[in-house]
N, C-alpha and C. Protein backbone atom coordinates (compact mmCIF):
# COMPACT_ATOMS: atom_id res chain seq x y z
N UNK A 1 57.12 62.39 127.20
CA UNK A 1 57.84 61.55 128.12
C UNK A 1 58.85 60.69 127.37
N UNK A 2 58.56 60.26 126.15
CA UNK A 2 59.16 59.48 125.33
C UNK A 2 60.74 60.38 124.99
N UNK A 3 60.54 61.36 124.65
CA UNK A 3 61.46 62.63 124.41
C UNK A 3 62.08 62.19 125.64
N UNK A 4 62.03 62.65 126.89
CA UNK A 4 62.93 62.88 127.58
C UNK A 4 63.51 61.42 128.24
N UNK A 5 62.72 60.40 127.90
CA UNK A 5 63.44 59.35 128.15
C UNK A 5 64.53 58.68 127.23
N UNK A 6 64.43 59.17 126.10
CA UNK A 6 65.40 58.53 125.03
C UNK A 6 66.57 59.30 125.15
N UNK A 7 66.89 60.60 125.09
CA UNK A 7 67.27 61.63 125.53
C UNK A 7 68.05 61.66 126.83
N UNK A 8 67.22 61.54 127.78
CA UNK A 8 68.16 60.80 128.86
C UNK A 8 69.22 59.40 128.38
N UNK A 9 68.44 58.95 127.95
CA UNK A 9 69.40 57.16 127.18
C UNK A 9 70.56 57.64 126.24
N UNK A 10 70.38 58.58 125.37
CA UNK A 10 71.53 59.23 124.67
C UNK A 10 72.51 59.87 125.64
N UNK A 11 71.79 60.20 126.80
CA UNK A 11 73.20 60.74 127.57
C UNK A 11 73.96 60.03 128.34
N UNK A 12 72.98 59.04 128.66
CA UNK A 12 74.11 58.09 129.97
C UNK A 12 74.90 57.19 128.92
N UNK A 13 74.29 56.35 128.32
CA UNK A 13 75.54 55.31 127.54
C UNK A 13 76.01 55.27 126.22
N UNK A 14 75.52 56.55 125.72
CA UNK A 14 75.86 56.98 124.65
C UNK A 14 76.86 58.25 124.58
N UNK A 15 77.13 59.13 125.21
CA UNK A 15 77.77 60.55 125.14
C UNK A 15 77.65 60.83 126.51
N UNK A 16 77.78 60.43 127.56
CA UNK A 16 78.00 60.37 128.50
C UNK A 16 78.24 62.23 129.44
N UNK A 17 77.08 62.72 128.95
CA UNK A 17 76.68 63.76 129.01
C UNK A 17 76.03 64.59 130.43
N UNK A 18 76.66 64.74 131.53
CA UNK A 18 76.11 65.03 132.70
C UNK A 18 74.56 66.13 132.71
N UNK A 19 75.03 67.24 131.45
CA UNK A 19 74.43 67.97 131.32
C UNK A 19 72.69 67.71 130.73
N UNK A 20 72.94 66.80 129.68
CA UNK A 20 72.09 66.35 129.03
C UNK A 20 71.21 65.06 129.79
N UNK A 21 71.72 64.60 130.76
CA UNK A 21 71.01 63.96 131.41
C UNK A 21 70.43 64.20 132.51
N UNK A 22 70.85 65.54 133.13
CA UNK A 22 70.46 66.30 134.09
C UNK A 22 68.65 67.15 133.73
N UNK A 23 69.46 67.52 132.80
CA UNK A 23 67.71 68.26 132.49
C UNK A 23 66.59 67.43 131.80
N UNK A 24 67.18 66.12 131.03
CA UNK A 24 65.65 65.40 130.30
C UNK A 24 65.51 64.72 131.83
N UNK A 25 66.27 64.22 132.92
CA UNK A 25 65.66 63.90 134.12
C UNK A 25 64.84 64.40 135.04
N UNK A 26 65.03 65.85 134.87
CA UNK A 26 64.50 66.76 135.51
C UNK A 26 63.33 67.04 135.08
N UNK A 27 63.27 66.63 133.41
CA UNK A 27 61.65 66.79 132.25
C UNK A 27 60.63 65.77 132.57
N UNK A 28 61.58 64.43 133.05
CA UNK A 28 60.94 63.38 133.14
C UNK A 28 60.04 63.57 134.94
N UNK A 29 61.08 64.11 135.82
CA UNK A 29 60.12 63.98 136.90
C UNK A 29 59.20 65.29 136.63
N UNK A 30 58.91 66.21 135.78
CA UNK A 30 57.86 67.30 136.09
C UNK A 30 56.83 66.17 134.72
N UNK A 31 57.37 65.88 134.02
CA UNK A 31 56.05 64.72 133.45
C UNK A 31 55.36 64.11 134.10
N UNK A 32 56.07 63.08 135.13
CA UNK A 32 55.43 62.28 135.76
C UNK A 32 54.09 63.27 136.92
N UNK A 33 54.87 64.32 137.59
CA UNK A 33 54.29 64.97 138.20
C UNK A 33 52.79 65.11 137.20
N UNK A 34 53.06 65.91 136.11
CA UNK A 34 51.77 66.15 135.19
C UNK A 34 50.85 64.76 134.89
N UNK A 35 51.13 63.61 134.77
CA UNK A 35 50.10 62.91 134.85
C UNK A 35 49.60 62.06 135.91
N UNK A 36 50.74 62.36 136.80
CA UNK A 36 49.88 61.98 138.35
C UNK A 36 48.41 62.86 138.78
N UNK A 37 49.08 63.99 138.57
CA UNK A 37 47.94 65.05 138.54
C UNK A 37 45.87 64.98 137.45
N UNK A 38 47.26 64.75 136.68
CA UNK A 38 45.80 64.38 135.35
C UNK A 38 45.43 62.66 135.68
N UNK A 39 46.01 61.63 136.10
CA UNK A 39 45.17 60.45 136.45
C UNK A 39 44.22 60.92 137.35
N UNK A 40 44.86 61.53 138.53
CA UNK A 40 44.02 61.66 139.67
C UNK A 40 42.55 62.56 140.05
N UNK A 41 42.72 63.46 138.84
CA UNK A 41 41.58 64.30 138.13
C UNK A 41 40.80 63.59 136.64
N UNK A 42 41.28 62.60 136.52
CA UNK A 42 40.51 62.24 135.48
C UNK A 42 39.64 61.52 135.55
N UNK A 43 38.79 60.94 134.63
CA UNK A 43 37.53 59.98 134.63
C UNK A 43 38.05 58.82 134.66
N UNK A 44 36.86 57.50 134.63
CA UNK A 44 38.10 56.18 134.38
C UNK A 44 38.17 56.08 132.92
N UNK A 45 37.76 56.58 131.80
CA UNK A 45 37.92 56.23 130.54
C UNK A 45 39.57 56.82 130.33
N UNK A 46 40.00 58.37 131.21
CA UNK A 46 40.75 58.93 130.86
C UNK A 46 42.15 58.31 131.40
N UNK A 47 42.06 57.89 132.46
CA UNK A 47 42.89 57.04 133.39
C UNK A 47 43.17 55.83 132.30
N UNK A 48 42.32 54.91 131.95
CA UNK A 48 42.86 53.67 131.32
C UNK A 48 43.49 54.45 130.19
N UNK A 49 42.86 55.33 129.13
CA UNK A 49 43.89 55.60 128.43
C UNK A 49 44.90 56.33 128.18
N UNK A 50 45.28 56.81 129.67
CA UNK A 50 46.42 57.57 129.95
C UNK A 50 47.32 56.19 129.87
N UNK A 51 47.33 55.04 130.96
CA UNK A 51 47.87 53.63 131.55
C UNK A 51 48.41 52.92 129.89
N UNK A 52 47.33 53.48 128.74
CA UNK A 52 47.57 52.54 127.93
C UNK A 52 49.10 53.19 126.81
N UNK A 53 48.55 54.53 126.60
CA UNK A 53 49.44 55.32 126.75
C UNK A 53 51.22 55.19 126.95
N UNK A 54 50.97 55.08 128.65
CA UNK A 54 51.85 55.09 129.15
C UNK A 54 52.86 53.20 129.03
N UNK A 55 52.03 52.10 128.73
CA UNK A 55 52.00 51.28 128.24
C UNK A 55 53.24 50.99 127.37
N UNK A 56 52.30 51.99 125.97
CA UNK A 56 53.11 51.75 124.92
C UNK A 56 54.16 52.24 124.93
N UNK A 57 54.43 53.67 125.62
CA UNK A 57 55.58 54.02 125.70
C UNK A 57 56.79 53.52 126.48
N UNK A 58 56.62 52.63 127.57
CA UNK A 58 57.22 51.78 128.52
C UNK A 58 57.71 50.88 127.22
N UNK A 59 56.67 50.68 126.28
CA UNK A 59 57.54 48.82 125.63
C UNK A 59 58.38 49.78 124.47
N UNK A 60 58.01 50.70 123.82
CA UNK A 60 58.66 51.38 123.20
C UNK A 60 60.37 52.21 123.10
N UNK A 61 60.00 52.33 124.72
CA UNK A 61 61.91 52.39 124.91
C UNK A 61 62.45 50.90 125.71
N UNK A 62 62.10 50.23 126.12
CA UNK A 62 62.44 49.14 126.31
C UNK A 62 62.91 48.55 125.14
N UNK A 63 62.22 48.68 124.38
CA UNK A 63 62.54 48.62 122.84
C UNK A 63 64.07 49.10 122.40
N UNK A 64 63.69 50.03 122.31
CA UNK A 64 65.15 51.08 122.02
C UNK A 64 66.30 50.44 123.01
N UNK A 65 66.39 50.52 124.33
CA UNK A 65 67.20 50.29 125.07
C UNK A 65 67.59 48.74 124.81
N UNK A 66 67.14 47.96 124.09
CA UNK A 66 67.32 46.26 124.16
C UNK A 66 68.48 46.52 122.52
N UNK A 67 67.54 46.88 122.22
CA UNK A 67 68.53 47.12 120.37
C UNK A 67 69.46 47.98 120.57
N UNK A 68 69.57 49.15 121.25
CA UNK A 68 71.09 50.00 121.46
C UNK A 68 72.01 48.64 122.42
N UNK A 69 71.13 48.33 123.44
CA UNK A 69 72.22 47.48 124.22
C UNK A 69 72.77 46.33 123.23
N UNK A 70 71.85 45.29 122.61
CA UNK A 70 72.16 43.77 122.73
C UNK A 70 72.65 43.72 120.93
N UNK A 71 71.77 44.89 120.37
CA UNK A 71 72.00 44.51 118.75
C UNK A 71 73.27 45.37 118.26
N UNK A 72 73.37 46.50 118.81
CA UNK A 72 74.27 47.61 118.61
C UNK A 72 75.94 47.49 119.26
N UNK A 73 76.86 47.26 118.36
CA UNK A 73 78.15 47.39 119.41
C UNK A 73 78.90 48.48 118.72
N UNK A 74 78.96 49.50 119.72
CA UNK A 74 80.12 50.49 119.58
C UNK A 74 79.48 51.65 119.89
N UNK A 75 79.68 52.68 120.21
CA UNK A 75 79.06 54.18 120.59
C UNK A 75 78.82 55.19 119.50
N UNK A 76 79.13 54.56 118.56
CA UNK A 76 78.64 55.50 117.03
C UNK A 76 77.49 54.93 116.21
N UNK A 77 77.20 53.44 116.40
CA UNK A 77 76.12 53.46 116.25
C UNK A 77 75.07 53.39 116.69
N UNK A 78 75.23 53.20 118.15
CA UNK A 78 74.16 53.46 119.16
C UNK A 78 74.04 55.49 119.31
N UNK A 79 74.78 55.94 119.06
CA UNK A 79 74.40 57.24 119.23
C UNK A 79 73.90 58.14 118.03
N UNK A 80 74.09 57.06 116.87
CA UNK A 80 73.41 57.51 115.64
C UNK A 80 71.99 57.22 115.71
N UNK A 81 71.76 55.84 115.56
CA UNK A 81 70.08 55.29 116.35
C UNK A 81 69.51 55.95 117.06
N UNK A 82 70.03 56.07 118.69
CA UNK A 82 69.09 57.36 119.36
C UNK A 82 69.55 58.52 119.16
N UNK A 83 70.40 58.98 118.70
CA UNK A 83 70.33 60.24 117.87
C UNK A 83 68.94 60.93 117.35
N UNK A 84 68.61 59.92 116.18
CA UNK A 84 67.92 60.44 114.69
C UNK A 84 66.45 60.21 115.67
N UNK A 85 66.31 59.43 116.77
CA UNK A 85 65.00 59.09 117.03
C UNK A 85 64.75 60.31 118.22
N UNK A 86 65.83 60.68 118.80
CA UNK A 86 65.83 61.96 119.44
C UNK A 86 65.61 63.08 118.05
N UNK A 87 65.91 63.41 117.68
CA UNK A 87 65.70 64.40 116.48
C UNK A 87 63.98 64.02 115.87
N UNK A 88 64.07 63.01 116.23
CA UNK A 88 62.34 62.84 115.36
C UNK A 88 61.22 63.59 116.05
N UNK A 89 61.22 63.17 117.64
CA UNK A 89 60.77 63.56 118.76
C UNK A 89 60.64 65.24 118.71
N UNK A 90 62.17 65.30 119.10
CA UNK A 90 62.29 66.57 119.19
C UNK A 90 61.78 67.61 118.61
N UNK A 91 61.77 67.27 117.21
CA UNK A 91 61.55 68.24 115.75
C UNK A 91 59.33 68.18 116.04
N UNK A 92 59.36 66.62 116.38
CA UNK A 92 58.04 66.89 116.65
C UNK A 92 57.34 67.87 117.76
N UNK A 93 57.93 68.06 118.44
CA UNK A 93 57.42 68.78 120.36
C UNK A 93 57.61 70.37 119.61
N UNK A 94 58.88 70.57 118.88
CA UNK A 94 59.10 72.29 117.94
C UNK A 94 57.67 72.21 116.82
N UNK A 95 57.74 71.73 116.36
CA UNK A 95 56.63 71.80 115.57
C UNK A 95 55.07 71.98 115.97
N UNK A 96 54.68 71.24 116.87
CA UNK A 96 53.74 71.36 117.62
C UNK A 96 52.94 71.97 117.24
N UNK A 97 53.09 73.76 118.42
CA UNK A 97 52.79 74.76 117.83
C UNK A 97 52.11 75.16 117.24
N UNK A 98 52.90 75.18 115.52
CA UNK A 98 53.25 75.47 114.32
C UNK A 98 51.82 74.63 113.50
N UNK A 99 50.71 73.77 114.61
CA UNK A 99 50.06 73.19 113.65
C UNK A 99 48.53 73.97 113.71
N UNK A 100 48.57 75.24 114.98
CA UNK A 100 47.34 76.33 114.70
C UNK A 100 47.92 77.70 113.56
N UNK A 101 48.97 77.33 113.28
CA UNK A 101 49.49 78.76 112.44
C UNK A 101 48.53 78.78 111.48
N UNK A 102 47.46 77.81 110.93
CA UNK A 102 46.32 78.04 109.93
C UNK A 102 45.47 78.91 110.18
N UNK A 103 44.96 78.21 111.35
CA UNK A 103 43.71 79.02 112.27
C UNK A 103 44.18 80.29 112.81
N UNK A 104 45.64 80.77 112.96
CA UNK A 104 46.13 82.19 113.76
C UNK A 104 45.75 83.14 112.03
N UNK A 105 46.54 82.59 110.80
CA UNK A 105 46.50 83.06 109.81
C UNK A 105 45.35 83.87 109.07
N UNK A 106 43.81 82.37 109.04
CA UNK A 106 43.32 82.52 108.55
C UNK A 106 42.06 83.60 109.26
N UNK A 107 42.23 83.76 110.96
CA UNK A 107 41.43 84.70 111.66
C UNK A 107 41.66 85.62 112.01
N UNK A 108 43.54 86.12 111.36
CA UNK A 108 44.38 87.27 111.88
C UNK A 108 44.07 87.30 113.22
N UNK A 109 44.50 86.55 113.58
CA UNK A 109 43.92 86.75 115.86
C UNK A 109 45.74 85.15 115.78
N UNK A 110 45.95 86.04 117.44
CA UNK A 110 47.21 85.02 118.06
C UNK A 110 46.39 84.80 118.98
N UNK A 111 44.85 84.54 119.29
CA UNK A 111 44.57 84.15 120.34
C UNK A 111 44.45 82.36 120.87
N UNK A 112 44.97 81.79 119.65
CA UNK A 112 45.24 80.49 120.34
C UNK A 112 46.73 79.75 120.21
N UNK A 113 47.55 80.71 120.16
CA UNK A 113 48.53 80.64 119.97
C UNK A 113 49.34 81.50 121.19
N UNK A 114 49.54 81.00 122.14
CA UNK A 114 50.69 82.06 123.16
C UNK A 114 51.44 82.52 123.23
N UNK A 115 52.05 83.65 123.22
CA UNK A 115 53.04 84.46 123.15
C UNK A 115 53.97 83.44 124.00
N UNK A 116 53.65 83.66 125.09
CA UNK A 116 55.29 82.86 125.82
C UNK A 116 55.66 81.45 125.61
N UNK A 117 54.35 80.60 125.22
CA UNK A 117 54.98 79.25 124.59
C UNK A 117 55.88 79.35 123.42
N UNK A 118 55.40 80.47 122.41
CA UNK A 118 56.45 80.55 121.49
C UNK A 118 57.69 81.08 121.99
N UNK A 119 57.81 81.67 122.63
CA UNK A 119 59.12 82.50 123.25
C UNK A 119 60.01 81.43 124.39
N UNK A 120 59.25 80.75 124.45
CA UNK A 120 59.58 80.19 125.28
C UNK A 120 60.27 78.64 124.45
N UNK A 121 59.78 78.01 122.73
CA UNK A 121 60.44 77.24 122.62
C UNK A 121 61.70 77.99 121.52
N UNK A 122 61.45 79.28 121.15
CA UNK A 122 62.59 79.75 120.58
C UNK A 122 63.89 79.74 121.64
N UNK A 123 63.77 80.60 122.73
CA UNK A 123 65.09 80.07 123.68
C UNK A 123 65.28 78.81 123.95
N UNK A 124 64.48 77.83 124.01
CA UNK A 124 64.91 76.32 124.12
C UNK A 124 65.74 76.04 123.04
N UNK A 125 65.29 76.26 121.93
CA UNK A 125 65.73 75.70 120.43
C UNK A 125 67.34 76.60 120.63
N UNK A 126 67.47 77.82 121.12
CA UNK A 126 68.39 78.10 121.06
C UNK A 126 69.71 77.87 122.10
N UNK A 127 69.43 77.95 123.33
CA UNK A 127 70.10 77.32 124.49
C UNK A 127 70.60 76.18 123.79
N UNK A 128 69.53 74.90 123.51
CA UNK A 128 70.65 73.78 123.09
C UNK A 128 71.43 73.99 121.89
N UNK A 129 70.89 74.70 120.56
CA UNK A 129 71.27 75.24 119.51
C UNK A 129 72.96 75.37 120.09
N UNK A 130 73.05 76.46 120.82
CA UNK A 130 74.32 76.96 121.66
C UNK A 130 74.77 75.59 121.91
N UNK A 131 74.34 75.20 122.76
CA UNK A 131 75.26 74.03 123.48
C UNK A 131 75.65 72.61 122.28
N UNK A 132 75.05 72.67 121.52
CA UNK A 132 75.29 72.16 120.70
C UNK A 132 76.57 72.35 119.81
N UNK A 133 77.02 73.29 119.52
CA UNK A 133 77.68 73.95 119.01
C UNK A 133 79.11 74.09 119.89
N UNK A 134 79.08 74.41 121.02
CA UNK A 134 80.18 74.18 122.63
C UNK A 134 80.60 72.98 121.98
N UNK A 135 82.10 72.58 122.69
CA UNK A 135 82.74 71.57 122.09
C UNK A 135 81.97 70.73 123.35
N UNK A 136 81.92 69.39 123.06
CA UNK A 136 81.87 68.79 122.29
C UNK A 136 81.11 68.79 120.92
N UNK A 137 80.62 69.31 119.95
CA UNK A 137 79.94 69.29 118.87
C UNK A 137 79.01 68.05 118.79
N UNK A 138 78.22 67.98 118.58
CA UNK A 138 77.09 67.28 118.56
C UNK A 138 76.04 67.46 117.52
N UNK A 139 75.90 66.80 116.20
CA UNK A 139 74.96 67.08 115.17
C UNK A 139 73.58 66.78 115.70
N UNK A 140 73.55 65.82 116.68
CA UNK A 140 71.74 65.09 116.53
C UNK A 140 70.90 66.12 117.54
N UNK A 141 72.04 66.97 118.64
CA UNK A 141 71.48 68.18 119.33
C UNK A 141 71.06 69.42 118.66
N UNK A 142 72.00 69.17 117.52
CA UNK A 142 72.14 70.56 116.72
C UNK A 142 70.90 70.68 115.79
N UNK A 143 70.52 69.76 115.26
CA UNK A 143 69.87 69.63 113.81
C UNK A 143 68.44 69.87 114.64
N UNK A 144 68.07 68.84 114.90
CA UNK A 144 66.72 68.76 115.65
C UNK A 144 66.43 70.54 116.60
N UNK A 145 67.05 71.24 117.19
CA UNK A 145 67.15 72.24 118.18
C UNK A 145 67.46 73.44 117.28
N UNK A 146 68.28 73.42 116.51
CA UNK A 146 68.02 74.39 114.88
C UNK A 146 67.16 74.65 114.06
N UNK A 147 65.96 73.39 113.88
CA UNK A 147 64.83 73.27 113.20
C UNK A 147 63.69 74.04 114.54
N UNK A 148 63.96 73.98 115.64
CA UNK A 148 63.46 74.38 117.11
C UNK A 148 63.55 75.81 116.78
N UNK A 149 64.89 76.59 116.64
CA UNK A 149 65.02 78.14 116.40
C UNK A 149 64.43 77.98 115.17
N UNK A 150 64.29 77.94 114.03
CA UNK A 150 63.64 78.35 113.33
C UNK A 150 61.98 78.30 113.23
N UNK A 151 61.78 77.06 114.02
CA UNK A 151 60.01 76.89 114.33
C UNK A 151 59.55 78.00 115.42
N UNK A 152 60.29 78.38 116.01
CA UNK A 152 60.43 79.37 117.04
C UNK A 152 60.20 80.79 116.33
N UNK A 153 60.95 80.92 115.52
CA UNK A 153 61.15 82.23 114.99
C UNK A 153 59.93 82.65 113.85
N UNK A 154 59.50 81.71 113.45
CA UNK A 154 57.95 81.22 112.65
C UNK A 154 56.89 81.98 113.81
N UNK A 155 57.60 81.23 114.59
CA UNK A 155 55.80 81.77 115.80
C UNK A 155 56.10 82.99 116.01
N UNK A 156 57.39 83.10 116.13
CA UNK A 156 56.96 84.85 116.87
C UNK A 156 56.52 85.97 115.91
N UNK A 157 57.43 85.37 114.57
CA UNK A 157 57.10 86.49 113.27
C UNK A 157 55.87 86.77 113.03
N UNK A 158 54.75 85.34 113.35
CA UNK A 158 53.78 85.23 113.20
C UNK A 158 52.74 86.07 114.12
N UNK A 159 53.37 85.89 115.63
CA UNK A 159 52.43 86.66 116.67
C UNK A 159 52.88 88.17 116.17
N UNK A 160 54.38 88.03 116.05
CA UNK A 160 54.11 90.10 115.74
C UNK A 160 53.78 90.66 114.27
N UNK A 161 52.82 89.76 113.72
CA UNK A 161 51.73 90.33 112.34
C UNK A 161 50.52 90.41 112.67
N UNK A 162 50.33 89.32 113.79
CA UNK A 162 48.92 89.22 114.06
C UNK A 162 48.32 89.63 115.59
N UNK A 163 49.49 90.49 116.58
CA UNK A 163 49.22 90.56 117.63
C UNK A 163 48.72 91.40 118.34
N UNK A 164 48.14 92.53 117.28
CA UNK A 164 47.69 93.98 117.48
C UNK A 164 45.60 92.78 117.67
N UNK A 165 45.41 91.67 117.02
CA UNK A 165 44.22 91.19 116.94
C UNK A 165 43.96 90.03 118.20
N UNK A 166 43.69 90.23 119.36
CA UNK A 166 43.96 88.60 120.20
C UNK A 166 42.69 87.73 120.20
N UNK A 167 41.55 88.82 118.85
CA UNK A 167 40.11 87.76 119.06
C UNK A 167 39.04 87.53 119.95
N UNK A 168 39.47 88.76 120.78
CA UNK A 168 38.02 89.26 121.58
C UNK A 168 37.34 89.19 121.08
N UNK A 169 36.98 90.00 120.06
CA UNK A 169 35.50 90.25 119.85
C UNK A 169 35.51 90.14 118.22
N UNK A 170 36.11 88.74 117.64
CA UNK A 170 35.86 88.32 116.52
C UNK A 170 35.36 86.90 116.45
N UNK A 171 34.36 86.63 115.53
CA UNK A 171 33.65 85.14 115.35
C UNK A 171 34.90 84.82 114.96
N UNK A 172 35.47 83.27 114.97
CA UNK A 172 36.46 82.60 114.84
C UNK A 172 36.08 81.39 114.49
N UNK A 173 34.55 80.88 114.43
CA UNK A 173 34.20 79.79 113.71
C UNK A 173 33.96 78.62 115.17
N UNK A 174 34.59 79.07 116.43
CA UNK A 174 33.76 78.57 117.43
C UNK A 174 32.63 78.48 117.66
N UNK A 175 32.33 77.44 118.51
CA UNK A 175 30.80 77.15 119.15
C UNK A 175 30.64 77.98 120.30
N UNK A 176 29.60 78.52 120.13
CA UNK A 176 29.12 79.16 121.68
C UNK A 176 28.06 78.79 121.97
N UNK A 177 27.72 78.86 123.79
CA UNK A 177 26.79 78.21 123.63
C UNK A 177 25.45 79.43 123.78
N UNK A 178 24.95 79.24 122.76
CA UNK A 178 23.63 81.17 123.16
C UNK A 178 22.14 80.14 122.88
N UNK A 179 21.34 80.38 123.14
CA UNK A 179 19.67 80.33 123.44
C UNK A 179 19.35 80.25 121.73
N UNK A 180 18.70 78.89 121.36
CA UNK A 180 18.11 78.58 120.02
C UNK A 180 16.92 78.68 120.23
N UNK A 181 16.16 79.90 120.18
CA UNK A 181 14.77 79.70 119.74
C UNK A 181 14.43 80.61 121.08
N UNK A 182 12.42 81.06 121.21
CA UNK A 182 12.15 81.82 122.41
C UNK A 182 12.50 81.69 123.77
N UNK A 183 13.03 80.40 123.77
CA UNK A 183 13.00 79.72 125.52
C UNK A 183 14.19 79.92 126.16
N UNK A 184 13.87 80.79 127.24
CA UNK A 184 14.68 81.19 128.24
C UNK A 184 14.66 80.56 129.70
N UNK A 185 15.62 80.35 130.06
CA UNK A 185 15.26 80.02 131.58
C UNK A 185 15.55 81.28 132.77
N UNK A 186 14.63 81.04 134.00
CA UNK A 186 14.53 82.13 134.84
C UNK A 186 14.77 81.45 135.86
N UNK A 187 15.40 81.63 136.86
CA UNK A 187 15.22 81.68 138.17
C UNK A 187 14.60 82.05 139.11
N UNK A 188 13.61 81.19 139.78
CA UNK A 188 12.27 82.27 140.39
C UNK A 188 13.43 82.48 141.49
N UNK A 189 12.71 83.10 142.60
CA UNK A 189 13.17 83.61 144.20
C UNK A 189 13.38 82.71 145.17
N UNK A 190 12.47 81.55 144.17
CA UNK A 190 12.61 80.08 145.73
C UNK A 190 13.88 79.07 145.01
N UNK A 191 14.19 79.16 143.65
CA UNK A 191 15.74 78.81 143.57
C UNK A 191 14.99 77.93 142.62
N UNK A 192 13.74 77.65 142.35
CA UNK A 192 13.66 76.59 140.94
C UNK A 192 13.63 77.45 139.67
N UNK A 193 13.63 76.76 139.00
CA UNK A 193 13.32 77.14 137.18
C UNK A 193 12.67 77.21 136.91
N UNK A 194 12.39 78.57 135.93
CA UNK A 194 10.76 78.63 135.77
C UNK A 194 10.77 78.75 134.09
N UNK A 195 10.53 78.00 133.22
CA UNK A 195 10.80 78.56 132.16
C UNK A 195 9.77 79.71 131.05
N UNK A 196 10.20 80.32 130.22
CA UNK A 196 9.31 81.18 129.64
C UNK A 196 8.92 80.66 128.37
């Protein structure tokens, strides 16, 4: 959410970007959607620390938005600032991923790794990659969304070495849950438990 709110902020008063503010707005209402959903399914431990969460991230661009507005004068260095902090974000959400490539590696299985999430942030990385590149030129789209195609291109190289294996029917160092010891449970006919 943080991503697409700063992001949005780089486009309205910084680069004044119809395009770029169109779609992190569009990120921001399917976010909100996603944790309306997850408050309303969650426990209360999960709820407060969704709220707290959501908290920090409220004072966090408030943050940003007070220092681009009140400390910052001119549009090059406010678009350098949320620039590099868009690129931080960004490079983080591409990376993601990229942090089971141990566990895909070390079990030759892509089974926790998805084919279409990766495919899916290589055309991201590249779409803006592209648009980045479209005049107006834009480095802080480019850099961050370049590091995106190449984190992209990591996963897929990766799923097509390891995708003939998806880990059916390999131990992977998970817990399962199977019966420790003789005791089984039965179900008699009248619906209680009968154990053996």
């Amino acid at each position: 959410m943080v991503l697409s709110a700063t992001t949005a902020r780089y486009a309205v008063g910084i680069i004044d970007s119809t395009l770029v503010l169109t779609i992190n707005s569009v990120g921001l209402v399917f976010e909100f959607v996603y944790l309306t959903i997850f408050y309303i399914y969650s426990t209360n431990k999960g709820r407060k620390k969704l709220l707290l969460y959501l908290l920090i991230e409220a004072i966090f661009f408030a943050g940003i938005v007070l220092i681009t507005m009140l400390a910052l004068h001119g549009t090059k260095k406010r678009s350098m600032i949320v620039g590099v902090l868009c690129d931080v974000f960004n490079v983080m959400m591409y990376a993601a991923p990229l942090t089971i490539m141990a566990k895909v590696i070390k079990t030759k299985s892509v089974k926790y790794m998805p084919f279409w999430l990766s495919l899916a942030n290589f055309l991201n990385g590249l779409a803006w990659t592209t648009y980045a590149l479209i005049h107006p030129f834009d480095i802080y789209v480019l850099v961050s969304n370049g590091i995106g195609v190449v984190s992209g291109i990591v996963q897929l190289m990766l799923y097509a070495c390891y995708f003939s294996n998806k880990g059916e029917d390999k131990d992977d160092g998970d817990l399962e849950l199977k019966p420790t010891g003789g005791h089984e449970i039965e179900v008699s006919s009248n619906g209680r438990n009968a154990a053996s």
